[in-house]
N, C-alpha and C. Protein backbone atom coordinates (compact mmCIF):
# COMPACT_ATOMS: atom_id res chain seq x y z
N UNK A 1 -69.59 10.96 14.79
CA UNK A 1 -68.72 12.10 14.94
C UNK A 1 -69.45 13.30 15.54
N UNK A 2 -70.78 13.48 14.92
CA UNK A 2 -71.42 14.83 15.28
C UNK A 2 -71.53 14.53 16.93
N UNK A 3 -71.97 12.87 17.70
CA UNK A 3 -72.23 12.90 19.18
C UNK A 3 -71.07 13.32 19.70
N UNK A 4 -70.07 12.79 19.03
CA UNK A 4 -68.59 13.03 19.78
C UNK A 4 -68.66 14.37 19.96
N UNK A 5 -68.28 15.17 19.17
CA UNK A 5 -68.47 16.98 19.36
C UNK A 5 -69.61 17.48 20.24
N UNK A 6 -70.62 17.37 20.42
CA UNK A 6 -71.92 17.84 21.35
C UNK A 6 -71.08 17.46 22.67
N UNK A 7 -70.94 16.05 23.01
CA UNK A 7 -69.92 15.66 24.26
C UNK A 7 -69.57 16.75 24.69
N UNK A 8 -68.31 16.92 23.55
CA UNK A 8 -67.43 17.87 23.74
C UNK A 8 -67.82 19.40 24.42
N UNK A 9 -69.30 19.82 23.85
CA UNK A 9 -69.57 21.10 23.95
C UNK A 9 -70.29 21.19 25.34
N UNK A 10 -70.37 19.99 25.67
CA UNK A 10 -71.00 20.33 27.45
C UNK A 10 -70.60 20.81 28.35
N UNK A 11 -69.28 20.27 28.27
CA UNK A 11 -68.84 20.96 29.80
C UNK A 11 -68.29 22.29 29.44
N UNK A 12 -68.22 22.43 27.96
CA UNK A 12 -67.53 24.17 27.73
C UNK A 12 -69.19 25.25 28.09
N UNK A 13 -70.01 24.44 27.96
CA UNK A 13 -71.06 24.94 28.15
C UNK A 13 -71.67 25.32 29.90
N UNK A 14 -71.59 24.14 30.18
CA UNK A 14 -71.31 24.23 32.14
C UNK A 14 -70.55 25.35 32.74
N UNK A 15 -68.94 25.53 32.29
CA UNK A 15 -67.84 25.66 32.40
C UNK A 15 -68.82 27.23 32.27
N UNK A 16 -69.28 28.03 31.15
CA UNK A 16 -69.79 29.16 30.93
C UNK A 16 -70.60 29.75 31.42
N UNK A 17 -71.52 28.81 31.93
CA UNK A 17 -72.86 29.18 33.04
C UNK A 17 -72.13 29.51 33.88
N UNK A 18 -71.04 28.50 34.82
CA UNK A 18 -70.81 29.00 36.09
C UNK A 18 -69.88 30.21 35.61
N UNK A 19 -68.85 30.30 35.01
CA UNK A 19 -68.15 31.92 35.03
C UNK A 19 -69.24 32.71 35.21
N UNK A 20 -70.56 32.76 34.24
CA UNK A 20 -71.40 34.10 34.31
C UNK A 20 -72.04 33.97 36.02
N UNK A 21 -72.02 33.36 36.50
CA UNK A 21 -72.82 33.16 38.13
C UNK A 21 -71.92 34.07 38.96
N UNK A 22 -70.20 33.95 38.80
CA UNK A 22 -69.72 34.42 39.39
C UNK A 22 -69.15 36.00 38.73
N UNK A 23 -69.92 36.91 39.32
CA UNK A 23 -70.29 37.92 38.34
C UNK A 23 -68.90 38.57 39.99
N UNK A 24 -68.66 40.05 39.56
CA UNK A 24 -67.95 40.42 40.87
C UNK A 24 -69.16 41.21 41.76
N UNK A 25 -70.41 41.48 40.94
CA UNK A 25 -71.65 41.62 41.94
C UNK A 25 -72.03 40.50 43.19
N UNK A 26 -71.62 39.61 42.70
CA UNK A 26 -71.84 38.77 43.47
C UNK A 26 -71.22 37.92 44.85
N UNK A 27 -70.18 38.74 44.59
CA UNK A 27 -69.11 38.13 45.75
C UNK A 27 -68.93 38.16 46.87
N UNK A 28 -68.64 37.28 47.89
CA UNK A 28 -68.32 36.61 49.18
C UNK A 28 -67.15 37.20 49.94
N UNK A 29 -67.71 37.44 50.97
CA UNK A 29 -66.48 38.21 51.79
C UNK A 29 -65.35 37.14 51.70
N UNK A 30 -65.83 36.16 51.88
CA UNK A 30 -64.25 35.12 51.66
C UNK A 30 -63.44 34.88 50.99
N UNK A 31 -63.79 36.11 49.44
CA UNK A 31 -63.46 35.89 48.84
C UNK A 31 -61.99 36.90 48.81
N UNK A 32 -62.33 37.77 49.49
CA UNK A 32 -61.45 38.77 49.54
C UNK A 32 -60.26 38.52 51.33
N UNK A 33 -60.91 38.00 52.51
CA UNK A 33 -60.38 37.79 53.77
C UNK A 33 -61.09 36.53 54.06
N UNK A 34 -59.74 36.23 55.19
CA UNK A 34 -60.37 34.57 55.86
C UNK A 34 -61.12 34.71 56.98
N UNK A 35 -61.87 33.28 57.66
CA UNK A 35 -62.32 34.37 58.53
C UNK A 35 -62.35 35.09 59.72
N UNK A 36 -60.93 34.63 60.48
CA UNK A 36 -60.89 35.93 61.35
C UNK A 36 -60.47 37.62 60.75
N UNK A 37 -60.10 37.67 59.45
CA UNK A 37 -60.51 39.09 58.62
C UNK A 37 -62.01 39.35 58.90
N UNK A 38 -62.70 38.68 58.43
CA UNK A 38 -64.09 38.72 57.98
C UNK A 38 -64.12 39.48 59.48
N UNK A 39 -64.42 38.58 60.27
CA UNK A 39 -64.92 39.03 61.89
C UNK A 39 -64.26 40.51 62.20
N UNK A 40 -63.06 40.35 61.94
CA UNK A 40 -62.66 41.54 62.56
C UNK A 40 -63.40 42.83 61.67
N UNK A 41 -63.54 42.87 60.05
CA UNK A 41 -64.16 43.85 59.47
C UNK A 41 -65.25 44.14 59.76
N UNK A 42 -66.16 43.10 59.84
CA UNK A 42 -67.47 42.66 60.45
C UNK A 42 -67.67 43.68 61.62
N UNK A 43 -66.79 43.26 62.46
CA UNK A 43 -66.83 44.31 63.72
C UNK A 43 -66.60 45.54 63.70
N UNK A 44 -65.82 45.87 62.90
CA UNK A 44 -65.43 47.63 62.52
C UNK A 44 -66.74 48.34 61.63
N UNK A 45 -67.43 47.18 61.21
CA UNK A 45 -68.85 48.29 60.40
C UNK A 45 -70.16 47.78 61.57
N UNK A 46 -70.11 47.07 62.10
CA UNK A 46 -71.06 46.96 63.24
C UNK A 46 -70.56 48.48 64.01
N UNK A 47 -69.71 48.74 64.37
CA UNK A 47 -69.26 49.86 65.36
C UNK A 47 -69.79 50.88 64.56
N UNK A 48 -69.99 51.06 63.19
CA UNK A 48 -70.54 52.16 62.83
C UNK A 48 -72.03 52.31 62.78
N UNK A 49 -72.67 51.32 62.42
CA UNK A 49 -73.96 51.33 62.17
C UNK A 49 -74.94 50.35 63.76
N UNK A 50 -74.36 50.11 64.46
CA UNK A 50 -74.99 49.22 65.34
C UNK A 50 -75.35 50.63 66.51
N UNK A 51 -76.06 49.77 67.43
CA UNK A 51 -76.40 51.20 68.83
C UNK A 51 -75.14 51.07 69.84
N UNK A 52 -74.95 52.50 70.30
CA UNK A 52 -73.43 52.31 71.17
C UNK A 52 -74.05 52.16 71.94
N UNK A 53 -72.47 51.28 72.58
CA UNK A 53 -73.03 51.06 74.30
C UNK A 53 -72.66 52.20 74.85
N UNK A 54 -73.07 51.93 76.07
CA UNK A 54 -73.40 52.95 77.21
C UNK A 54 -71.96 54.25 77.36
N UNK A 55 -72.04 55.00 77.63
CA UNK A 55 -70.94 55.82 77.73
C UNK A 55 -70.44 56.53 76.28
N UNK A 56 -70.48 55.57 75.24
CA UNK A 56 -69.90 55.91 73.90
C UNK A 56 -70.47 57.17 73.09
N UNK A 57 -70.29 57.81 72.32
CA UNK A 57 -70.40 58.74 71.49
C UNK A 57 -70.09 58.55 70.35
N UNK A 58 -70.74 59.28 69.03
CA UNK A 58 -70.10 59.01 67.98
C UNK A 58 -68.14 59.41 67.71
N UNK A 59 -68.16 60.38 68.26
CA UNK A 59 -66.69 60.53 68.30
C UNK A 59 -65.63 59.12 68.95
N UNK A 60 -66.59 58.40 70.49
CA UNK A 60 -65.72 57.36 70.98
C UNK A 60 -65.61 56.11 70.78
N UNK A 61 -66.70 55.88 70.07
CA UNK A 61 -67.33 54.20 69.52
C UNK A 61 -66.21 53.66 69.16
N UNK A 62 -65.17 53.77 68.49
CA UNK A 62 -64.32 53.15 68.19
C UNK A 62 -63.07 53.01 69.06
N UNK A 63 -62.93 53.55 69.91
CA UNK A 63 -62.02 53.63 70.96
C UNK A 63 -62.11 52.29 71.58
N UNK A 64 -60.67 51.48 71.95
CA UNK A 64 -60.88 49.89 73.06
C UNK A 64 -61.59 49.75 73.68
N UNK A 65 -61.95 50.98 74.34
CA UNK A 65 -62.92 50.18 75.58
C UNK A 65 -64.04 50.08 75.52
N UNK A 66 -64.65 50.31 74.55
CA UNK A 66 -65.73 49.83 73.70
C UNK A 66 -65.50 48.52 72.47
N UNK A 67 -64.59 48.09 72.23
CA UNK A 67 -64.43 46.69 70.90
C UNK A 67 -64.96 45.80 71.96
N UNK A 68 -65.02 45.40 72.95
CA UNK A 68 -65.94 44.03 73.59
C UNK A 68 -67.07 44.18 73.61
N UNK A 69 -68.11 44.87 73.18
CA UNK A 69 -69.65 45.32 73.05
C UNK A 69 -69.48 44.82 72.00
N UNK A 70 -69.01 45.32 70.84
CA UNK A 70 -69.04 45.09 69.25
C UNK A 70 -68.85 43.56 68.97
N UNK A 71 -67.74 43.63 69.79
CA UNK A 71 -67.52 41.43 69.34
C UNK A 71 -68.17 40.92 70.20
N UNK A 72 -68.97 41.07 70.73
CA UNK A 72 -70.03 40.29 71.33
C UNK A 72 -71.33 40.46 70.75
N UNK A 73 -71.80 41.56 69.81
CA UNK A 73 -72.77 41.83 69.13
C UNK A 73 -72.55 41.11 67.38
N UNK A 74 -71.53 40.43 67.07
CA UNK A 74 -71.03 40.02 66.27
C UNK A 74 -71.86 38.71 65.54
N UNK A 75 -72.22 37.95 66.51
CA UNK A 75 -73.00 36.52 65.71
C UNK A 75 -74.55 37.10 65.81
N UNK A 76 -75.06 38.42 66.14
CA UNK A 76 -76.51 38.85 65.54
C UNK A 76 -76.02 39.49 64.14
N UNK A 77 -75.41 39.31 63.04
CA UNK A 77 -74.84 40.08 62.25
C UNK A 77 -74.44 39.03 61.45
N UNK A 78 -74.74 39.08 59.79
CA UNK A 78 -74.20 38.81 59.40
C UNK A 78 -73.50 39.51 57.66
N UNK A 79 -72.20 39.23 57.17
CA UNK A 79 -72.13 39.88 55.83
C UNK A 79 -72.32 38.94 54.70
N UNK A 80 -72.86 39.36 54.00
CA UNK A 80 -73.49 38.69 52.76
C UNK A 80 -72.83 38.93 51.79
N UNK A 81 -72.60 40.31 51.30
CA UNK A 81 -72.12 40.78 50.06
C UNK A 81 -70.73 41.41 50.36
N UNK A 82 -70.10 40.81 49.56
CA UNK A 82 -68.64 42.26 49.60
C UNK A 82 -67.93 42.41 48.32
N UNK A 83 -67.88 43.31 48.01
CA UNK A 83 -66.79 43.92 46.72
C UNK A 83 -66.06 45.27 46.70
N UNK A 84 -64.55 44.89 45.83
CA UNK A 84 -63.95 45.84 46.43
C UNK A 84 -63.51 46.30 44.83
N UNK A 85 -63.84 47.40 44.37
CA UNK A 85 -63.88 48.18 43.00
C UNK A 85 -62.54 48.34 42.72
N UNK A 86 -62.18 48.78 41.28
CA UNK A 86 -61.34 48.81 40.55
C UNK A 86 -60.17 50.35 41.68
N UNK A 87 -61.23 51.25 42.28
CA UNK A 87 -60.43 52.13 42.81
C UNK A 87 -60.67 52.14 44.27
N UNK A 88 -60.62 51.23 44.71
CA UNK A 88 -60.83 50.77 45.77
C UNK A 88 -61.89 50.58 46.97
N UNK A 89 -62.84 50.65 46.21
CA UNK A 89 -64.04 51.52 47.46
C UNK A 89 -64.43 50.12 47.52
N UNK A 90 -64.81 49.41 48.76
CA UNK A 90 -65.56 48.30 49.69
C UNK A 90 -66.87 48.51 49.49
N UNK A 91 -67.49 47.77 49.12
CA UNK A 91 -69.36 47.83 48.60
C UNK A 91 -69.43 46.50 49.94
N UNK A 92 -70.53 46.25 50.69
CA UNK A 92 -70.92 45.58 51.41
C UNK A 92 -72.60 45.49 51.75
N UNK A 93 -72.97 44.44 52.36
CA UNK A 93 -74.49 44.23 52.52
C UNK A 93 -73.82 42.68 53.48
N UNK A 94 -75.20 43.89 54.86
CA UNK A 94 -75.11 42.69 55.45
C UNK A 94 -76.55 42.72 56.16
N UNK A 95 -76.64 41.53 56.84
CA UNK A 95 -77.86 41.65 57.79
C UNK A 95 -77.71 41.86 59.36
N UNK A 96 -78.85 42.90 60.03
CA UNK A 96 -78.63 43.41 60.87
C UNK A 96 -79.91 42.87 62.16
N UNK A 97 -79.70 42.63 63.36
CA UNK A 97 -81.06 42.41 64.32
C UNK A 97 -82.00 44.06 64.29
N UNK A 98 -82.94 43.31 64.60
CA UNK A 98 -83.89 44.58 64.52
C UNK A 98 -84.75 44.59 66.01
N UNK A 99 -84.65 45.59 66.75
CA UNK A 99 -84.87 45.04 68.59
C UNK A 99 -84.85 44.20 68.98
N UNK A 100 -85.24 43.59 69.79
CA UNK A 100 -85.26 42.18 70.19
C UNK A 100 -86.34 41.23 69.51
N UNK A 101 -86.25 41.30 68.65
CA UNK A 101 -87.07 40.28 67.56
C UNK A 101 -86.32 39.47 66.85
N UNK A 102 -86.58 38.20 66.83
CA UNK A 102 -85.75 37.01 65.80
C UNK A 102 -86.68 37.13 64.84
N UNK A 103 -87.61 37.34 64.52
CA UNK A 103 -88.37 37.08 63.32
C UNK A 103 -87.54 37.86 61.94
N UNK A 104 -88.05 39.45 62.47
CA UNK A 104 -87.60 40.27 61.55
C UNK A 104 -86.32 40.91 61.65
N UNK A 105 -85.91 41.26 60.06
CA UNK A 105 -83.75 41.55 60.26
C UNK A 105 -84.07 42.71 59.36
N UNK A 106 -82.90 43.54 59.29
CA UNK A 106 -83.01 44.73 58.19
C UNK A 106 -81.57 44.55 57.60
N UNK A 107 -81.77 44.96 56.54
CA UNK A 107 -80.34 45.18 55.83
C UNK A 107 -80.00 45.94 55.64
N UNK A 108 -78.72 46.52 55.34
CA UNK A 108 -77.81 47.91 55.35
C UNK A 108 -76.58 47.23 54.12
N UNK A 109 -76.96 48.27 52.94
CA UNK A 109 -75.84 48.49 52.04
C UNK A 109 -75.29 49.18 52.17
N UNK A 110 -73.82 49.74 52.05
CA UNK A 110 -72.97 51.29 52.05
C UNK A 110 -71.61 50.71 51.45
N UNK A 111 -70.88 51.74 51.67
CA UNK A 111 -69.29 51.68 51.08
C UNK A 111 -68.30 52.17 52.33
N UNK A 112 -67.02 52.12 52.02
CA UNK A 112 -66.47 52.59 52.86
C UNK A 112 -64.84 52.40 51.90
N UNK A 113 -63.84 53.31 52.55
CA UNK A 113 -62.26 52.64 51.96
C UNK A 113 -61.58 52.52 53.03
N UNK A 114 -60.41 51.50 52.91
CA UNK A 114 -59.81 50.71 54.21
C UNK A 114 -58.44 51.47 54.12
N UNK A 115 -58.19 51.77 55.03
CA UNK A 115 -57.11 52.76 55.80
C UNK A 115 -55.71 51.80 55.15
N UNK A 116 -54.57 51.77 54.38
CA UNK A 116 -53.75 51.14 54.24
C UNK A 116 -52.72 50.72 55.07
N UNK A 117 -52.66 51.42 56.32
CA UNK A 117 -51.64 51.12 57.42
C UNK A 117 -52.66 49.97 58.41
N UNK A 118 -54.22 50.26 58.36
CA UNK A 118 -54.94 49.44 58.95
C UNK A 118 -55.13 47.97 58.21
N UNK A 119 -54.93 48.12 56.85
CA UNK A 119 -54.64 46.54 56.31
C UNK A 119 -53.31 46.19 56.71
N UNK A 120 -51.76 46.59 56.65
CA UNK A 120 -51.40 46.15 56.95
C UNK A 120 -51.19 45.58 58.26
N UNK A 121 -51.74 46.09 59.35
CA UNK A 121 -51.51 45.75 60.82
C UNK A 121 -52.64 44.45 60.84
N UNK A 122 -53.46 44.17 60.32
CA UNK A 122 -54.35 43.27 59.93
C UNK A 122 -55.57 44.26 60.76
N UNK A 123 -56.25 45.08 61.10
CA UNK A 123 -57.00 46.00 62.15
C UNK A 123 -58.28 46.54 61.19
N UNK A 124 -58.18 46.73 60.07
CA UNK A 124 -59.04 46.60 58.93
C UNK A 124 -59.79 47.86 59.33
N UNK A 125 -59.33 49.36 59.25
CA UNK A 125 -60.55 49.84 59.85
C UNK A 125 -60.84 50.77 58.44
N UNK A 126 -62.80 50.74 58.65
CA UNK A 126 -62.46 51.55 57.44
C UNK A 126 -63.04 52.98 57.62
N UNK A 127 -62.32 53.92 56.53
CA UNK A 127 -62.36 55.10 56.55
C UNK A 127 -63.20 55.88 55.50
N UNK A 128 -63.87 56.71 55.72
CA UNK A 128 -65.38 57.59 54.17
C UNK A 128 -66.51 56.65 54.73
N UNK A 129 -66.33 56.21 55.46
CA UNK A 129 -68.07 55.19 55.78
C UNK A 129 -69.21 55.71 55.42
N UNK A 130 -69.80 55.24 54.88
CA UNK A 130 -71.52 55.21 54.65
C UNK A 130 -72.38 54.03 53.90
N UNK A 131 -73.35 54.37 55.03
CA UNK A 131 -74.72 53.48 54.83
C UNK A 131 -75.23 54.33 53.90
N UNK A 132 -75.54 53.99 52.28
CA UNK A 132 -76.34 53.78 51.84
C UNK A 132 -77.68 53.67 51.57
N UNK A 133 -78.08 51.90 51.75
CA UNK A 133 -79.68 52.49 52.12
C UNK A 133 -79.61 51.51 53.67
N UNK A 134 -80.46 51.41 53.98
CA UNK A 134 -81.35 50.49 55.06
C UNK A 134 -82.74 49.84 54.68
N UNK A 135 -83.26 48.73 54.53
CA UNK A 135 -84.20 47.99 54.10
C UNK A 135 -85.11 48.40 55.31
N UNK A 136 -86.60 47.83 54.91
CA UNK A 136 -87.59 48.14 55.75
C UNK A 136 -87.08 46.51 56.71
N UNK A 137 -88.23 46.61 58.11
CA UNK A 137 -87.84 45.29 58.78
C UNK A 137 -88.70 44.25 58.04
N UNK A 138 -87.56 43.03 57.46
CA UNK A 138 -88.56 41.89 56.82
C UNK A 138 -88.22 40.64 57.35
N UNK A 139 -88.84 39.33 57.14
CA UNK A 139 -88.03 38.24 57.01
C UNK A 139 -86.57 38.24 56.93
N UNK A 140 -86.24 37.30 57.41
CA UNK A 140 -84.17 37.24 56.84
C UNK A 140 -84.25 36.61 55.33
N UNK A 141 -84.89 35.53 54.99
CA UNK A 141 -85.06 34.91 53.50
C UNK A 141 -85.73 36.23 52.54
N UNK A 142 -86.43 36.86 52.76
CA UNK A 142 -86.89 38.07 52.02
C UNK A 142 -85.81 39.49 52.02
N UNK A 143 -85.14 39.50 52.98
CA UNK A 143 -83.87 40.12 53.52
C UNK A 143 -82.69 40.55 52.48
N UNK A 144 -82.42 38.84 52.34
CA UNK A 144 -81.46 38.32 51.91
C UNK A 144 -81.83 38.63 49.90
N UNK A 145 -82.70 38.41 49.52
CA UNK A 145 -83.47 38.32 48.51
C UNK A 145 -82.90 40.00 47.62
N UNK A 146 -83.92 40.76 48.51
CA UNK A 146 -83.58 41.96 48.09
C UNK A 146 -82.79 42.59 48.22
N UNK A 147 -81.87 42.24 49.03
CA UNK A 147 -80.68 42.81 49.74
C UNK A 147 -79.65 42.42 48.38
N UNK A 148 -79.70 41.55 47.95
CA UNK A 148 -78.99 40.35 47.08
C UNK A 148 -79.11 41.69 45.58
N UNK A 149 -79.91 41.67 45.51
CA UNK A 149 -80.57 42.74 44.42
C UNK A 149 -80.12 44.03 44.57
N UNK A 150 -80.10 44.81 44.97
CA UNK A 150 -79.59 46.08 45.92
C UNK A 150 -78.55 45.91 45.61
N UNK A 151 -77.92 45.30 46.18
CA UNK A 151 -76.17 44.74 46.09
C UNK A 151 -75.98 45.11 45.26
N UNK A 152 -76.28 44.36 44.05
CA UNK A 152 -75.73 44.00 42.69
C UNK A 152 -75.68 44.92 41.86
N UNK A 153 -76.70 46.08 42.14
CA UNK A 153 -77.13 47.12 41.21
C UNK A 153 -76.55 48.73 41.80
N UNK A 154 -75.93 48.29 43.41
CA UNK A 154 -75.16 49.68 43.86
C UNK A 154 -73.78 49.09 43.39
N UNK A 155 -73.13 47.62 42.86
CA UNK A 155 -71.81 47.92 42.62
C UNK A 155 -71.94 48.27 41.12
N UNK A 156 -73.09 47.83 40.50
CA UNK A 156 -72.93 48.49 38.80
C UNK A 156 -72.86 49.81 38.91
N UNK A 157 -73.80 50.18 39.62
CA UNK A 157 -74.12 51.92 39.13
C UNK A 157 -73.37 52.75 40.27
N UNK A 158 -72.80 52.43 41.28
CA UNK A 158 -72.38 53.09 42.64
C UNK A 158 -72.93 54.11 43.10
N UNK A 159 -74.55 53.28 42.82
CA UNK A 159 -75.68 54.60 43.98
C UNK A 159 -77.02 53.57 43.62
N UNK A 160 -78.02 53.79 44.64
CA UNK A 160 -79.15 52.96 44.41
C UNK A 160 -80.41 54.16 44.15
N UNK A 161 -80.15 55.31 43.63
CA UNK A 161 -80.73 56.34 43.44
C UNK A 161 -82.42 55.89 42.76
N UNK A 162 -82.33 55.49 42.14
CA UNK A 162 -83.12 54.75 41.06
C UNK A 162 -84.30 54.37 41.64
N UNK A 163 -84.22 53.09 42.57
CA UNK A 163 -84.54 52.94 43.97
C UNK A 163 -84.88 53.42 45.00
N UNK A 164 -84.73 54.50 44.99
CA UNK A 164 -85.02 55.00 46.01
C UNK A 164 -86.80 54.87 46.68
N UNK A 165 -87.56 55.28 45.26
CA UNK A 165 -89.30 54.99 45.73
C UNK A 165 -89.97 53.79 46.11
N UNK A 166 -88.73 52.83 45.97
CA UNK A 166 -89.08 51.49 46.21
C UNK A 166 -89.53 50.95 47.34
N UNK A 167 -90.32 51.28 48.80
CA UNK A 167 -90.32 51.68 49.89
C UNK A 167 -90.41 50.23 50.64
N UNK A 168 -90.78 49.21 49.52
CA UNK A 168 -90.95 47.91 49.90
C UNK A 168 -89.38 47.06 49.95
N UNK A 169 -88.37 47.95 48.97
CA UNK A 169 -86.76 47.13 49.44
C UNK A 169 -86.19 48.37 50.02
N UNK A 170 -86.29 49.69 50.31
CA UNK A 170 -85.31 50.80 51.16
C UNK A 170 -86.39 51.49 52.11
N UNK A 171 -86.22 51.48 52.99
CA UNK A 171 -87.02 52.27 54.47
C UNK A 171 -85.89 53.46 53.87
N UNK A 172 -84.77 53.87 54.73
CA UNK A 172 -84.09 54.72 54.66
C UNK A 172 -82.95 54.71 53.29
N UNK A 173 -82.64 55.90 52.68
CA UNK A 173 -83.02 57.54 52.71
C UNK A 173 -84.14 57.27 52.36
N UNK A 174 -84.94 58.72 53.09
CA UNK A 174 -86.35 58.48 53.26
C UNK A 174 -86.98 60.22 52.87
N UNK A 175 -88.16 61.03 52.37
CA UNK A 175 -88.42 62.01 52.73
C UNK A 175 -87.83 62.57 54.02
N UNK A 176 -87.53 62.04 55.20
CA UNK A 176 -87.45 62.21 56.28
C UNK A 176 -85.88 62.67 56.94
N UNK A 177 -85.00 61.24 56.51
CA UNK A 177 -83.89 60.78 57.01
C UNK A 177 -82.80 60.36 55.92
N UNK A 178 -81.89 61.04 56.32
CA UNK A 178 -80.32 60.81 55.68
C UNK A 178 -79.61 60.67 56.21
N UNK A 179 -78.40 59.82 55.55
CA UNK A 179 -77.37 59.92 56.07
C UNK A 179 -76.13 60.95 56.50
N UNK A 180 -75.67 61.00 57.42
CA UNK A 180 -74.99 62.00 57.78
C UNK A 180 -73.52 61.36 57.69
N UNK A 181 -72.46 61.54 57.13
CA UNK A 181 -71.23 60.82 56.69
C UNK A 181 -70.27 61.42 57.88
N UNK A 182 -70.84 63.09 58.38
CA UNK A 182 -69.69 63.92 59.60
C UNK A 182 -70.12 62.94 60.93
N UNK A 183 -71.11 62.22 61.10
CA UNK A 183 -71.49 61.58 62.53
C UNK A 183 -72.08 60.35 62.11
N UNK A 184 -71.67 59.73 60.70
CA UNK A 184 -71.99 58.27 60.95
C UNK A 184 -73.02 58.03 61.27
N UNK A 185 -74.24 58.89 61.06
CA UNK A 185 -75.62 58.08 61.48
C UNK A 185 -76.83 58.96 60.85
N UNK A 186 -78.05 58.30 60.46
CA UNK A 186 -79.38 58.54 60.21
C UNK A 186 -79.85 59.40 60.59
N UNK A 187 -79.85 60.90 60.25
CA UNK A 187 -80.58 61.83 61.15
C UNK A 187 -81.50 62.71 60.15
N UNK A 188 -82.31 63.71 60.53
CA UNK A 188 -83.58 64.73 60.09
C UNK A 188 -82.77 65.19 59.14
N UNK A 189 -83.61 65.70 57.53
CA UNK A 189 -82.84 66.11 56.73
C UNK A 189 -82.33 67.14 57.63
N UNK A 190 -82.83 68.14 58.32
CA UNK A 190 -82.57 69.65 58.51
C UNK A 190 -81.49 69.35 59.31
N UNK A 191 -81.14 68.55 60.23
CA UNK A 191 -79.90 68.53 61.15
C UNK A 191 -78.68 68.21 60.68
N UNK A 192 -78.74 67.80 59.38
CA UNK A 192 -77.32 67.56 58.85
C UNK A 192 -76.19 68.22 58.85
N UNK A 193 -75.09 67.88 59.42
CA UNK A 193 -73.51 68.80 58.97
C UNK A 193 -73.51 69.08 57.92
N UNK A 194 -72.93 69.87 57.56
CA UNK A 194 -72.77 70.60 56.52
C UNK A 194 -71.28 70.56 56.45
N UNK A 195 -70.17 70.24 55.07
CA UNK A 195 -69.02 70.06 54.87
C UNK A 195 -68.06 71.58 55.10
């Protein structure tokens, strides 16, 4: 009788490991869009954080005649992490090319919230953007690692503040460089907009 019951307690035991694996730190863009969603979101945070092409500005980057740069810059890119909070804010981590080097990738955590007329049109664009941190340039398997970590601990706490001296998983914010949320990009503390 007692083997019969142990039986019994295995797979409730299995069954428990995996719920705790799937933590909502941990979750898969697929889990939330299929994947021409994925791609298309994919492409709307590449347009923020990637280098514009030629002609563009931070004000025009998102304008049509610039989306064929972006979806063609699309398979150097990939998203790893996505979660979307109780009040809606998009947590993401993905991996990014770093010049023309295959060796080394950087990663970029941030948030952003998705425009509700842009979910429904399926156009996904999102709106409050910011990068977060930026990883130093490493491996993609070392990348992925800490990036994985990062993740998990900006959707508990919704800031990687903590972290910050960690210089071996965040290059940027830096003594140096912040984010600027009025122009979407990395600049000198002193040059920042001001609200």
């Amino acid at each position: 009788m007692k083997k019969s019951a142990f039986l019994l307690l295995i797979p409730l035991f299995i069954f428990s490991c995996k719920s705790n694996t799937n933590t909502a730190t941990e979750r898969r863009p697929s889990q939330y869009f299929n994947k021409s969603e994925q791609d298309t979101l994919l492409t709307n945070i590449i347009t923020y954080i990637y280098i514009k092409p030629t002609y563009a500005n931070n004000a025009t980057r998102t304008q049509a005649q610039f989306r064929q740069y972006y979806v063609q810059s699309l398979p150097k890119f990939s998203l790893e992490n996505y979660y979307i909070s109780a009040d809606s804010t998009h947590y993401f981590f993905l991996i990014r090319p770093v010049g023309n080097t295959l060796k080394y990738r950087r990663g970029v955590l941030g948030k952003f919230k998705l425009k509700q007329a842009t979910v429904a049109a399926g156009s996904l664009m999102p709106t409050d953007f910011e990068e977060i941190v930026n990883t130093p340039h490493l491996e993609e398997a070392i990348v992925k690692e800490r990036g994985a970590f990062l993740f998990q601990e900006l959707v508990k706490n919704g800031n990687l503040d903590k972290y910050l001296g960690m210089k071996h998983y965040i290059e940027w914010p830096d003594f140096m460089l912040v984010y600027d949320k009025k122009v979407n990009e990395w600049v000198g503390k002193s040059t920042v907009h001001q609200e």
